[in-house]
C-alpha atoms as a PDB file:
ATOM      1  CA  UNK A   1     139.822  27.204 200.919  1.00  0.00           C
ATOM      2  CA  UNK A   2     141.807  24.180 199.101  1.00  0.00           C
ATOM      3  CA  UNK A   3     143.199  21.669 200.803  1.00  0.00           C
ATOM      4  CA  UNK A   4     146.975  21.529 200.997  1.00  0.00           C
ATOM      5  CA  UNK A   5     147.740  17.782 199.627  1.00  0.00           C
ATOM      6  CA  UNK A   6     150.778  16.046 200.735  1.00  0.00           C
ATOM      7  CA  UNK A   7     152.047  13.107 198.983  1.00  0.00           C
ATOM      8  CA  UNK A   8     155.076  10.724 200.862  1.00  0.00           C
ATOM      9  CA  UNK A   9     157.614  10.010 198.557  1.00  0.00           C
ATOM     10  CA  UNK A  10     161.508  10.065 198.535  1.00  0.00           C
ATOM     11  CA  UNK A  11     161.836   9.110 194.654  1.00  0.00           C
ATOM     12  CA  UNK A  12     162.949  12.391 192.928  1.00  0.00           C
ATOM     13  CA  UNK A  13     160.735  11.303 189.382  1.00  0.00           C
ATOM     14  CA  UNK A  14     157.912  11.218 191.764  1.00  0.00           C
ATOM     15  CA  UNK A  15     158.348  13.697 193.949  1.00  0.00           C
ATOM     16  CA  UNK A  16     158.743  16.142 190.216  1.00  0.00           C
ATOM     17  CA  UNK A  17     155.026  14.665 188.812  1.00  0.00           C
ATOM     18  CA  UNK A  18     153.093  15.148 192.440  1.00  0.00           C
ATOM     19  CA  UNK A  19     154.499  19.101 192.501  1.00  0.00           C
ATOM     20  CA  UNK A  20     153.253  19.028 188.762  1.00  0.00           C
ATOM     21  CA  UNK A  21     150.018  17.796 189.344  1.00  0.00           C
ATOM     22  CA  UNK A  22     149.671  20.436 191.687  1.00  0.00           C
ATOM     23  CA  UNK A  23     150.176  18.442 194.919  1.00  0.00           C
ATOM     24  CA  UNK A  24     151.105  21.421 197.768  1.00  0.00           C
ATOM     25  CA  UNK A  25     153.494  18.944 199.802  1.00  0.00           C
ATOM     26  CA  UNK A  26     156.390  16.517 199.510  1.00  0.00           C
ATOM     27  CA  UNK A  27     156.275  14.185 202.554  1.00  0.00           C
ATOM     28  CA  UNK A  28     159.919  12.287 203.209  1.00  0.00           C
ATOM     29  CA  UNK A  29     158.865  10.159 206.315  1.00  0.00           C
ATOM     30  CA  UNK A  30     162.240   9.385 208.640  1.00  0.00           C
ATOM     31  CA  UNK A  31     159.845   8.060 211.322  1.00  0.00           C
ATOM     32  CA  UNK A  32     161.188   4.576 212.195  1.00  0.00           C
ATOM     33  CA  UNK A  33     161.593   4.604 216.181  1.00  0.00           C
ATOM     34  CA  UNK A  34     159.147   2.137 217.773  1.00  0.00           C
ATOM     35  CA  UNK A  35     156.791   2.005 214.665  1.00  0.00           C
ATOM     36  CA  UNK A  36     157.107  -1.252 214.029  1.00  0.00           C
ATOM     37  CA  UNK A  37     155.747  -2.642 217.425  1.00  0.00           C
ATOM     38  CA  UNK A  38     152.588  -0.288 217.021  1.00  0.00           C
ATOM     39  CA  UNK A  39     151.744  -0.478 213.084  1.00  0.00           C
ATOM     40  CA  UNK A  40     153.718  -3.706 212.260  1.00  0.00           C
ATOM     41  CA  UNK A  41     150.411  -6.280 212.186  1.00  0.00           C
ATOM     42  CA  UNK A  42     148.762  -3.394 210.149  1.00  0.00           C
ATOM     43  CA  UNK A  43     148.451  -3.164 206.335  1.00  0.00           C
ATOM     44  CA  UNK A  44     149.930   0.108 206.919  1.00  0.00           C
ATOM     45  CA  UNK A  45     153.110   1.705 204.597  1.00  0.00           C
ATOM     46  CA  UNK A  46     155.921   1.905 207.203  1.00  0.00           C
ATOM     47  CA  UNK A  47     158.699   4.110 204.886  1.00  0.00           C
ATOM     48  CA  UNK A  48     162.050   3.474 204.704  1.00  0.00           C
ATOM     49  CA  UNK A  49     163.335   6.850 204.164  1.00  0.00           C
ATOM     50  CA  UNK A  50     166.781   8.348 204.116  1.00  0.00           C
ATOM     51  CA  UNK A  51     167.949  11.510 206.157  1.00  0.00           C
ATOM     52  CA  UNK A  52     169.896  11.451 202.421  1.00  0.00           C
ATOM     53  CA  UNK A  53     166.729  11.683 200.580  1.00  0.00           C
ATOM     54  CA  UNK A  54     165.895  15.156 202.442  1.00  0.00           C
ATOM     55  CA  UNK A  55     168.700  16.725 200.040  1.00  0.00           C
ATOM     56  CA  UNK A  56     168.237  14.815 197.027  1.00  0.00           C
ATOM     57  CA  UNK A  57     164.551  15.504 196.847  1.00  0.00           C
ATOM     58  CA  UNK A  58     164.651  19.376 197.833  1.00  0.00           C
ATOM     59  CA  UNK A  59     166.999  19.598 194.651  1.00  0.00           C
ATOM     60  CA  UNK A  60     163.820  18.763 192.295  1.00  0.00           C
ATOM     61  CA  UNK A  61     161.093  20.677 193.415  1.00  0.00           C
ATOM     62  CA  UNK A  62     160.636  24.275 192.573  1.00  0.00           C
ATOM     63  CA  UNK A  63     156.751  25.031 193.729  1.00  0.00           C
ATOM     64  CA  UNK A  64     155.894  22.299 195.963  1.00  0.00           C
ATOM     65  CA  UNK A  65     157.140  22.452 199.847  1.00  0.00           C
ATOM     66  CA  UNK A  66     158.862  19.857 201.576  1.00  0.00           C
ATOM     67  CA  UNK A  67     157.633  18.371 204.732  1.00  0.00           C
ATOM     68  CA  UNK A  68     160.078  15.962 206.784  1.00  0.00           C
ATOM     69  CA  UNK A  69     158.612  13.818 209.409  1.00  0.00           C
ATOM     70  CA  UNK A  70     161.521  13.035 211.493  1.00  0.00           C
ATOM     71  CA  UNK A  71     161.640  10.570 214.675  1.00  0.00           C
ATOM     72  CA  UNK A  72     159.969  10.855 217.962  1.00  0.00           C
ATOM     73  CA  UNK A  73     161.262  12.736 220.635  1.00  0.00           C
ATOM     74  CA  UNK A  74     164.819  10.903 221.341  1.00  0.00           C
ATOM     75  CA  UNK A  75     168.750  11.328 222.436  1.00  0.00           C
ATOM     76  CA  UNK A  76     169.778  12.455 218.721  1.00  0.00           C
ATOM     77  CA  UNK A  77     166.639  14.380 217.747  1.00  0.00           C
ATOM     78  CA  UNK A  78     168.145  18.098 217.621  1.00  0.00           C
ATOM     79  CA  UNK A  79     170.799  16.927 215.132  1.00  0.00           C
ATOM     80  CA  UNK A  80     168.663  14.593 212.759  1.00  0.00           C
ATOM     81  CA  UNK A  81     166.143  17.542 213.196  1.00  0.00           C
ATOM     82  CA  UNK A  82     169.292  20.402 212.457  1.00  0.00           C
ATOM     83  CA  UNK A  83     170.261  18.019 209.774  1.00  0.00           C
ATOM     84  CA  UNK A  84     166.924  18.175 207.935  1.00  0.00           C
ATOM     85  CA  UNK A  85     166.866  21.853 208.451  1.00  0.00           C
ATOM     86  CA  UNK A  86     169.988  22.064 206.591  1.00  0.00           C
ATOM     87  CA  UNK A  87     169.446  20.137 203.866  1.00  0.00           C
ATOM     88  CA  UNK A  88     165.933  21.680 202.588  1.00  0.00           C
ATOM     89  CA  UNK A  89     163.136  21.167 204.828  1.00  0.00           C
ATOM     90  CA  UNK A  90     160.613  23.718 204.855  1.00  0.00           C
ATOM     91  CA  UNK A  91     158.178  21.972 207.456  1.00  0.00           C
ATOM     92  CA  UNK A  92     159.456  19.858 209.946  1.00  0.00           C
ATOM     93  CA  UNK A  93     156.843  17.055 211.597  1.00  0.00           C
ATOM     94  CA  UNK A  94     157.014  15.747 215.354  1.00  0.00           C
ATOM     95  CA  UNK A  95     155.148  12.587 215.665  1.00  0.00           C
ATOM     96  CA  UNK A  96     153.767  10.658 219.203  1.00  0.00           C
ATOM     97  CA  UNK A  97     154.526  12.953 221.090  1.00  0.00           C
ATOM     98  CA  UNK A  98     152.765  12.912 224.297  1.00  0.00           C
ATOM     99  CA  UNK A  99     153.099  15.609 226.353  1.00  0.00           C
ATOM    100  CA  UNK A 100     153.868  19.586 226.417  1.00  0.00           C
ATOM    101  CA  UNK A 101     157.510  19.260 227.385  1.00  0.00           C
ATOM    102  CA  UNK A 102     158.544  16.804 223.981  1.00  0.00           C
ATOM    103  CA  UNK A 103     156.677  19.574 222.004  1.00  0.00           C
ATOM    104  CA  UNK A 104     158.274  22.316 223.174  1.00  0.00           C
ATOM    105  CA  UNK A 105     161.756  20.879 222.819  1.00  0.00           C
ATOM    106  CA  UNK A 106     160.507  20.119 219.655  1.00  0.00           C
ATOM    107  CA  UNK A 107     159.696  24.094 218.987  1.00  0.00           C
ATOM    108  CA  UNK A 108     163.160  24.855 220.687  1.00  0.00           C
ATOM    109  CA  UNK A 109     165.239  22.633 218.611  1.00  0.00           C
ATOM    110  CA  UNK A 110     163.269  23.861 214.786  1.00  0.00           C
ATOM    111  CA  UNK A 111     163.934  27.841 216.326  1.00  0.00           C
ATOM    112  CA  UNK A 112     162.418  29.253 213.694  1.00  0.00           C
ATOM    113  CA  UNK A 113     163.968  27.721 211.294  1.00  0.00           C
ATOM    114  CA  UNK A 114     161.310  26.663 209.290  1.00  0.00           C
ATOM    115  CA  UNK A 115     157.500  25.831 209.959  1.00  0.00           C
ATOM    116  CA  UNK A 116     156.104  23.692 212.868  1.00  0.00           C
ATOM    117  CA  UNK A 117     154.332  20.586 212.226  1.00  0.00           C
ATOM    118  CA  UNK A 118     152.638  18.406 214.832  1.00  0.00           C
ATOM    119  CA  UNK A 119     150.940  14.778 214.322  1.00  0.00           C
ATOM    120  CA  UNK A 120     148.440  14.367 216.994  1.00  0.00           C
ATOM    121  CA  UNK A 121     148.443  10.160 217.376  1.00  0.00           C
ATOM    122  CA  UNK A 122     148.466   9.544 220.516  1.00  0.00           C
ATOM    123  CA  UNK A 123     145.568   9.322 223.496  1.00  0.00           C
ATOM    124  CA  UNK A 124     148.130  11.045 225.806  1.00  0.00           C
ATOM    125  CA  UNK A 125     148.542  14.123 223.346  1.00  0.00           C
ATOM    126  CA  UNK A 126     145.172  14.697 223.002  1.00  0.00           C
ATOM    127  CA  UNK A 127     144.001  14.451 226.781  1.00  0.00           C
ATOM    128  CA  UNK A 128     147.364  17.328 226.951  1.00  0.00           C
ATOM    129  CA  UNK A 129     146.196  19.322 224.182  1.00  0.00           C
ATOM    130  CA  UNK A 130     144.961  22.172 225.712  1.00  0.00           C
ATOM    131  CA  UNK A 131     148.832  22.626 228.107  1.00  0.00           C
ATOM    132  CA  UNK A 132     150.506  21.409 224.479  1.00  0.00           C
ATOM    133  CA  UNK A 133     148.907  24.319 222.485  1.00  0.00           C
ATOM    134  CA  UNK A 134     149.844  27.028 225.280  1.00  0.00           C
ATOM    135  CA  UNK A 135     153.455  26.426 223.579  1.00  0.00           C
ATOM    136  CA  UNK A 136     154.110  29.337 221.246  1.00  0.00           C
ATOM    137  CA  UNK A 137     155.204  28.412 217.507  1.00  0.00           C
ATOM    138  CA  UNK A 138     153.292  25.324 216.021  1.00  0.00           C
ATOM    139  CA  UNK A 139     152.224  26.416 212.816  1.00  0.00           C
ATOM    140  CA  UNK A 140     150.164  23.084 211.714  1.00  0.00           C
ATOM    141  CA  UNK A 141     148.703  20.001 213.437  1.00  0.00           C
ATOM    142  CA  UNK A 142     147.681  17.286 211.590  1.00  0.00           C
ATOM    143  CA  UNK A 143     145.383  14.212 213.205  1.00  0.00           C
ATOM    144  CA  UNK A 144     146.969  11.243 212.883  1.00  0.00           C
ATOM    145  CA  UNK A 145     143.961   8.618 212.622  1.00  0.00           C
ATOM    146  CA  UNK A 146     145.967   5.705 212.177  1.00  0.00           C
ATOM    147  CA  UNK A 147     148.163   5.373 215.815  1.00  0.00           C
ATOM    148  CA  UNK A 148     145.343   7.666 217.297  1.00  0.00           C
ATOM    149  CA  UNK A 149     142.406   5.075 217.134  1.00  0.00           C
ATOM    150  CA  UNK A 150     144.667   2.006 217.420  1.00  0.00           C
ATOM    151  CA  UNK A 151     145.647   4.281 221.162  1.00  0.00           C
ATOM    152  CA  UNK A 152     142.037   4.502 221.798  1.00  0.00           C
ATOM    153  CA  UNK A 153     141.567   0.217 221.214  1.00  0.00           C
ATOM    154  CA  UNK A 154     138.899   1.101 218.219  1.00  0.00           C
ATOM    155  CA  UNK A 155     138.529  -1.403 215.707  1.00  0.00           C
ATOM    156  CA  UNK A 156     138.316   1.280 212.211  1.00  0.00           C
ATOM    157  CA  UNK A 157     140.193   4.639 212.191  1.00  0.00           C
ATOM    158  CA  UNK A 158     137.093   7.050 211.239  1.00  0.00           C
ATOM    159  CA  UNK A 159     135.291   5.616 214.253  1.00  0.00           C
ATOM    160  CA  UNK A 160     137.290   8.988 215.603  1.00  0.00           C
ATOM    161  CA  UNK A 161     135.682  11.201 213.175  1.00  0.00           C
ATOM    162  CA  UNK A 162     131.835   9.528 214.549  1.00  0.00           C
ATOM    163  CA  UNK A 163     132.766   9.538 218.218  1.00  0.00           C
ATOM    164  CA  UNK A 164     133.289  13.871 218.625  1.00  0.00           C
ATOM    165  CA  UNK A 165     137.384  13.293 219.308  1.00  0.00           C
ATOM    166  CA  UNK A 166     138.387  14.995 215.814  1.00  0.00           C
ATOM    167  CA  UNK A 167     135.526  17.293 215.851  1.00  0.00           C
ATOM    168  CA  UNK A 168     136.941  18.629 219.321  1.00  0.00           C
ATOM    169  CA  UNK A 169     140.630  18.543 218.744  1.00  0.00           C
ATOM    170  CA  UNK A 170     139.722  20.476 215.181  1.00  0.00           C
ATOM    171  CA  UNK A 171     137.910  23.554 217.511  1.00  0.00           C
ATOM    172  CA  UNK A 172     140.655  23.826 219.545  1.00  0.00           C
ATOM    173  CA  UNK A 173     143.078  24.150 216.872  1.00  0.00           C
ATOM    174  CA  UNK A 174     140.862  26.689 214.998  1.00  0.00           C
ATOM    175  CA  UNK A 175     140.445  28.702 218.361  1.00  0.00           C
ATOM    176  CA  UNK A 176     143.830  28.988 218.899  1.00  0.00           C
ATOM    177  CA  UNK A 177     144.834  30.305 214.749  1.00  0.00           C
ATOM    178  CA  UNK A 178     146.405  26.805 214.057  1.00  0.00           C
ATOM    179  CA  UNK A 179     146.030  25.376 210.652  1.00  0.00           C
ATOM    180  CA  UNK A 180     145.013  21.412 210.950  1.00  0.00           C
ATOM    181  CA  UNK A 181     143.758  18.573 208.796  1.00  0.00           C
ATOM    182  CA  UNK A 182     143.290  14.701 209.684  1.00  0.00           C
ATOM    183  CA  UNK A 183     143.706  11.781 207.827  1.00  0.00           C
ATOM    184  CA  UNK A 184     144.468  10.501 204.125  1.00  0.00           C
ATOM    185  CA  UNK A 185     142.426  10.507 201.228  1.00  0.00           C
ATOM    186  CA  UNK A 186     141.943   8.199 198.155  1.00  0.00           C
ATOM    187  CA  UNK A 187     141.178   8.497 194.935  1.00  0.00           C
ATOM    188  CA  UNK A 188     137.292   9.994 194.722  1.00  0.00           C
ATOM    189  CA  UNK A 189     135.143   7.372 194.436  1.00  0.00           C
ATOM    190  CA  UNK A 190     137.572   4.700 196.184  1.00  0.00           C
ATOM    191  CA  UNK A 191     138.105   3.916 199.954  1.00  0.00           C
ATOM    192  CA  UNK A 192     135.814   1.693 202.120  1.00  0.00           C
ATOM    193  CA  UNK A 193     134.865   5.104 202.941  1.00  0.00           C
ATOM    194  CA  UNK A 194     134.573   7.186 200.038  1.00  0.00           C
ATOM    195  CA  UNK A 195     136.830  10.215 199.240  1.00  0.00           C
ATOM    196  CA  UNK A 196     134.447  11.975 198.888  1.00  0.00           C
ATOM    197  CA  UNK A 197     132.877  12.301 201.754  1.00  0.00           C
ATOM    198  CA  UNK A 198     135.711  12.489 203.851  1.00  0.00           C
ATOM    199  CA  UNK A 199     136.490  15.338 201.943  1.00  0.00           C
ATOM    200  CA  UNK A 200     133.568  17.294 202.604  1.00  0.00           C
ATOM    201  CA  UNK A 201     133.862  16.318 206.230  1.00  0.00           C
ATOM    202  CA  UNK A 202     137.214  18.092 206.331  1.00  0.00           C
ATOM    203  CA  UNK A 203     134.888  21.474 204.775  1.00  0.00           C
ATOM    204  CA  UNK A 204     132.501  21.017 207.609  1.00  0.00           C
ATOM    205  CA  UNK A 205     135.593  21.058 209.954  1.00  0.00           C
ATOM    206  CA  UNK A 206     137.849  23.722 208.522  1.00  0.00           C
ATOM    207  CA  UNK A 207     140.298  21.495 208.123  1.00  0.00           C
ATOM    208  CA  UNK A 208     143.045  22.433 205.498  1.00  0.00           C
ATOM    209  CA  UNK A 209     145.421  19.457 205.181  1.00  0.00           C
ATOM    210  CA  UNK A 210     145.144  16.510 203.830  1.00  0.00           C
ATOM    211  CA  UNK A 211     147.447  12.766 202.825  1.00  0.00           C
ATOM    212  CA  UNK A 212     147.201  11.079 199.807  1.00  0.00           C
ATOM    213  CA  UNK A 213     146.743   7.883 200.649  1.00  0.00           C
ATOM    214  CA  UNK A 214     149.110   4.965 199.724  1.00  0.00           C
ATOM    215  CA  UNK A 215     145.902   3.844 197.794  1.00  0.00           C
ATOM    216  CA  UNK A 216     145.476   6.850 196.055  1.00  0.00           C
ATOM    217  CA  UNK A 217     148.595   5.845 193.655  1.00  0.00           C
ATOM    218  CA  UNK A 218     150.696   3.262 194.805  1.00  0.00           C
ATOM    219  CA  UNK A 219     153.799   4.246 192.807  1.00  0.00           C
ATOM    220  CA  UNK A 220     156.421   2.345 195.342  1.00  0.00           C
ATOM    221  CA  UNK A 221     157.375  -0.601 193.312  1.00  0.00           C
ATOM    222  CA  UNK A 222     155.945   0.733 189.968  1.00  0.00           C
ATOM    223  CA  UNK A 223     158.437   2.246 187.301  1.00  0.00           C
ATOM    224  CA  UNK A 224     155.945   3.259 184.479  1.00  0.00           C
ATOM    225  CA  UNK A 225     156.291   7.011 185.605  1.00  0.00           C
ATOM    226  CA  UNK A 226     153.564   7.747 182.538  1.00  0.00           C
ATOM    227  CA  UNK A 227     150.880   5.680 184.417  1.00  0.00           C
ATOM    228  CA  UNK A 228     151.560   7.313 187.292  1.00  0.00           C
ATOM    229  CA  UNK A 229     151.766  10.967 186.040  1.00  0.00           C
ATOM    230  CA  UNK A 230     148.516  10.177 184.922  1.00  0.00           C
ATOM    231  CA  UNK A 231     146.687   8.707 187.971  1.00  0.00           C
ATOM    232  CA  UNK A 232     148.194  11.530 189.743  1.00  0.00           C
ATOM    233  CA  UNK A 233     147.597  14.300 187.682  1.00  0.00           C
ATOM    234  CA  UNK A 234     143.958  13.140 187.147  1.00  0.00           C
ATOM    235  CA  UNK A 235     142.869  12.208 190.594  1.00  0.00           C
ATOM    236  CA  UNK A 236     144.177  15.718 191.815  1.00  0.00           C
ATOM    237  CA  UNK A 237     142.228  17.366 188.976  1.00  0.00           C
ATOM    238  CA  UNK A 238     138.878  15.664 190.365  1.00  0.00           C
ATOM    239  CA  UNK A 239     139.724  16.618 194.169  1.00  0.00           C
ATOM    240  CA  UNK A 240     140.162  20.032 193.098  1.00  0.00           C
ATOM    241  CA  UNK A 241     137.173  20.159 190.753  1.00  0.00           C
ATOM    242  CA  UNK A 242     135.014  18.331 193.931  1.00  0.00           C
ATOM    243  CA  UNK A 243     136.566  21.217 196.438  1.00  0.00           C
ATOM    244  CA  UNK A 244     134.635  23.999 194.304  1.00  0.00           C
ATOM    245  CA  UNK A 245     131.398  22.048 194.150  1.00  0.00           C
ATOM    246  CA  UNK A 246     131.775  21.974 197.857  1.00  0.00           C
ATOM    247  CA  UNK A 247     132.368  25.546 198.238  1.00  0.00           C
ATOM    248  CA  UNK A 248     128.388  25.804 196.781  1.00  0.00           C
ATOM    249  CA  UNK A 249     126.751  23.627 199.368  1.00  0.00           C
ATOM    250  CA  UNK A 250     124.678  24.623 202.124  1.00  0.00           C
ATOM    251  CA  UNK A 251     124.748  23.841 205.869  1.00  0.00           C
ATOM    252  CA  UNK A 252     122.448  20.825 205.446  1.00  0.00           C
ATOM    253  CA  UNK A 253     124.660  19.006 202.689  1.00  0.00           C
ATOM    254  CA  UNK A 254     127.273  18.929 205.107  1.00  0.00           C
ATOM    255  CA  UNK A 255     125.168  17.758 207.819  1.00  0.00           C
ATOM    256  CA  UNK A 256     123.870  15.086 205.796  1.00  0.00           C
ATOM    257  CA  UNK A 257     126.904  14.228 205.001  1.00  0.00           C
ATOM    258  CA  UNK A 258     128.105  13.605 209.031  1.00  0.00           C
ATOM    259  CA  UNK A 259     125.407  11.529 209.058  1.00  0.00           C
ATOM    260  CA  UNK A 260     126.187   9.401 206.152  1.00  0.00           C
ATOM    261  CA  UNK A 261     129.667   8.958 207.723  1.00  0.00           C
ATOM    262  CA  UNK A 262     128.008   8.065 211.098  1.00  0.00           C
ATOM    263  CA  UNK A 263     126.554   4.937 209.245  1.00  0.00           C
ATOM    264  CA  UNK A 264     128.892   4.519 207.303  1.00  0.00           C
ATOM    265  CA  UNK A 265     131.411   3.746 210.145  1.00  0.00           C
ATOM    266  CA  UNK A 266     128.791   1.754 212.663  1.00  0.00           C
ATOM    267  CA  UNK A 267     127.782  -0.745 209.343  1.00  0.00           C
ATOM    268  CA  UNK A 268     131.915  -1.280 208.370  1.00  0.00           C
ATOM    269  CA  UNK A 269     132.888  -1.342 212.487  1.00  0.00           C
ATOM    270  CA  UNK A 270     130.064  -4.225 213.092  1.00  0.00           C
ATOM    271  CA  UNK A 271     131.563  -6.181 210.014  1.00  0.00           C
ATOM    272  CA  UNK A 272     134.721  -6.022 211.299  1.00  0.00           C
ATOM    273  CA  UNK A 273     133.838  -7.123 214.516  1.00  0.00           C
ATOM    274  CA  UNK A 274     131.661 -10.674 212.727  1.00  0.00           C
ATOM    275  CA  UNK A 275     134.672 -11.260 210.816  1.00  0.00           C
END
């Protein structure tokens, strides 16, 4: 079982070398409503995407789907979310949302239309999650660590992979058919928590989704498209050839591998906390 990779961009010469190099998703994120107040101190990518780009970007890919993440529950949400439908997008995302009644508006307004993503980010959704996933139609849910542990006041967003909340949102997901993933992923290797065992984290949890991380290839302000086919192209290579290793571990590799995450997170937490 690969992971499906998703990689935010709304250049189209970007968007054309992550579907080459075999990435499964094209994330345009429209999400703008009330993210600066919550992610605005971070050093956290907040996109400045274009309901325009939805169009211009479903024009140049041929393999790869498109995901739009579209704004929170709000007045104008079923036409910027019939807009997007219109113009290409093959999975639409709902982010914060907090309770059962924004998600199934959510599921009303899509109809069908095209797939069903939700990003679990907020404490509220996931102490609702078992009323939200009685509503009928949500094809994927993806974790959101970022928001989710700045909800939950913790210092380093894989203290939520350590602590048993993704562990339990990820059962209830699988119990109920619903495909899910959490978090973004670097280049293998790279991340104050490596790739690489985040990845096999998401084996041990059936999780099928994943983000490339802004620091997997930064290609925002960066115009050598060559460079960047490349860092692409390569770093997908190794997360693929690193997913079939996986697929030849036992139980115990995995479980050694919680447990290197487990003190992983406590040593980087504590030096956050001296700093």
């Amino acid at each position: 079982m690969a992971l499906k990779l998703m990689y935010i961009t709304n250049q189209e010469e970007i968007a054309k070398i992550a579907e080459n190099s075999g990435v499964d998703w094209i994330f345009i994120d429209l999400e703008i409503n009330g993210k600066d107040e919550r992610q605005g101190h971070l050093d956290t990518v907040i996109s400045r995407h274009s309901i325009d780009d939805v169009k211009k970007i479903k024009k140049v890919l041929s393999k790869s789907e498109l995901l739009v993440r579209v704004n929170p529950i709000y007045e104008d949400s079923k036409n910027e979310i019939d807009r997007v439908i219109t113009d290409g997008a093959d999975i639409v995302m709902l982010p914060f949302f907090k309770t059962r009644k924004e998600v199934e508006l959510f599921v009303n307004y899509v109809n069908g239309r095209a797939k069903v993503c939700l990003l679990c980010e907020t404490l509220e959704a996931t102490e609702n999650i078992d009323s939200i996933l009685t509503v009928q139609g949500i094809d994927y849910i993806h974790i959101g660590l970022n928001d989710l542990h700045l909800s939950y006041n913790m210092k380093f967003m894989f203290e939520l992979l350590t602590d048993g909340t993704v562990e339990m949102l990820c059962n209830k997901f699988r119990d109920q058919g619903i495909s899910y993933g959490f978090g973004g992923i670097a280049q293998l290797g790279q991340g104050t928590l490596p790739a690489e065992n985040i990845i096999a984290e998401h084996y041990r949890l059936g999780s099928s989704l994943a983000i490339l991380s802004r620091s997997f290839c930064n290609a925002e302000n960066n115009k050598d498209f060559e460079m960047i086919e490349e860092i692409v192209k390569i770093g997908v290579n190794k997360i693929r050839a690193y997913e079939e290793r996986l697929m030849c571990k036992d139980r115990n590799f995995f479980l050694e591998n919680q447990k290197f995450i487990e003190d992983k997170v406590v040593e980087i937490v504590y030096s956050v906390q001296k700093s």
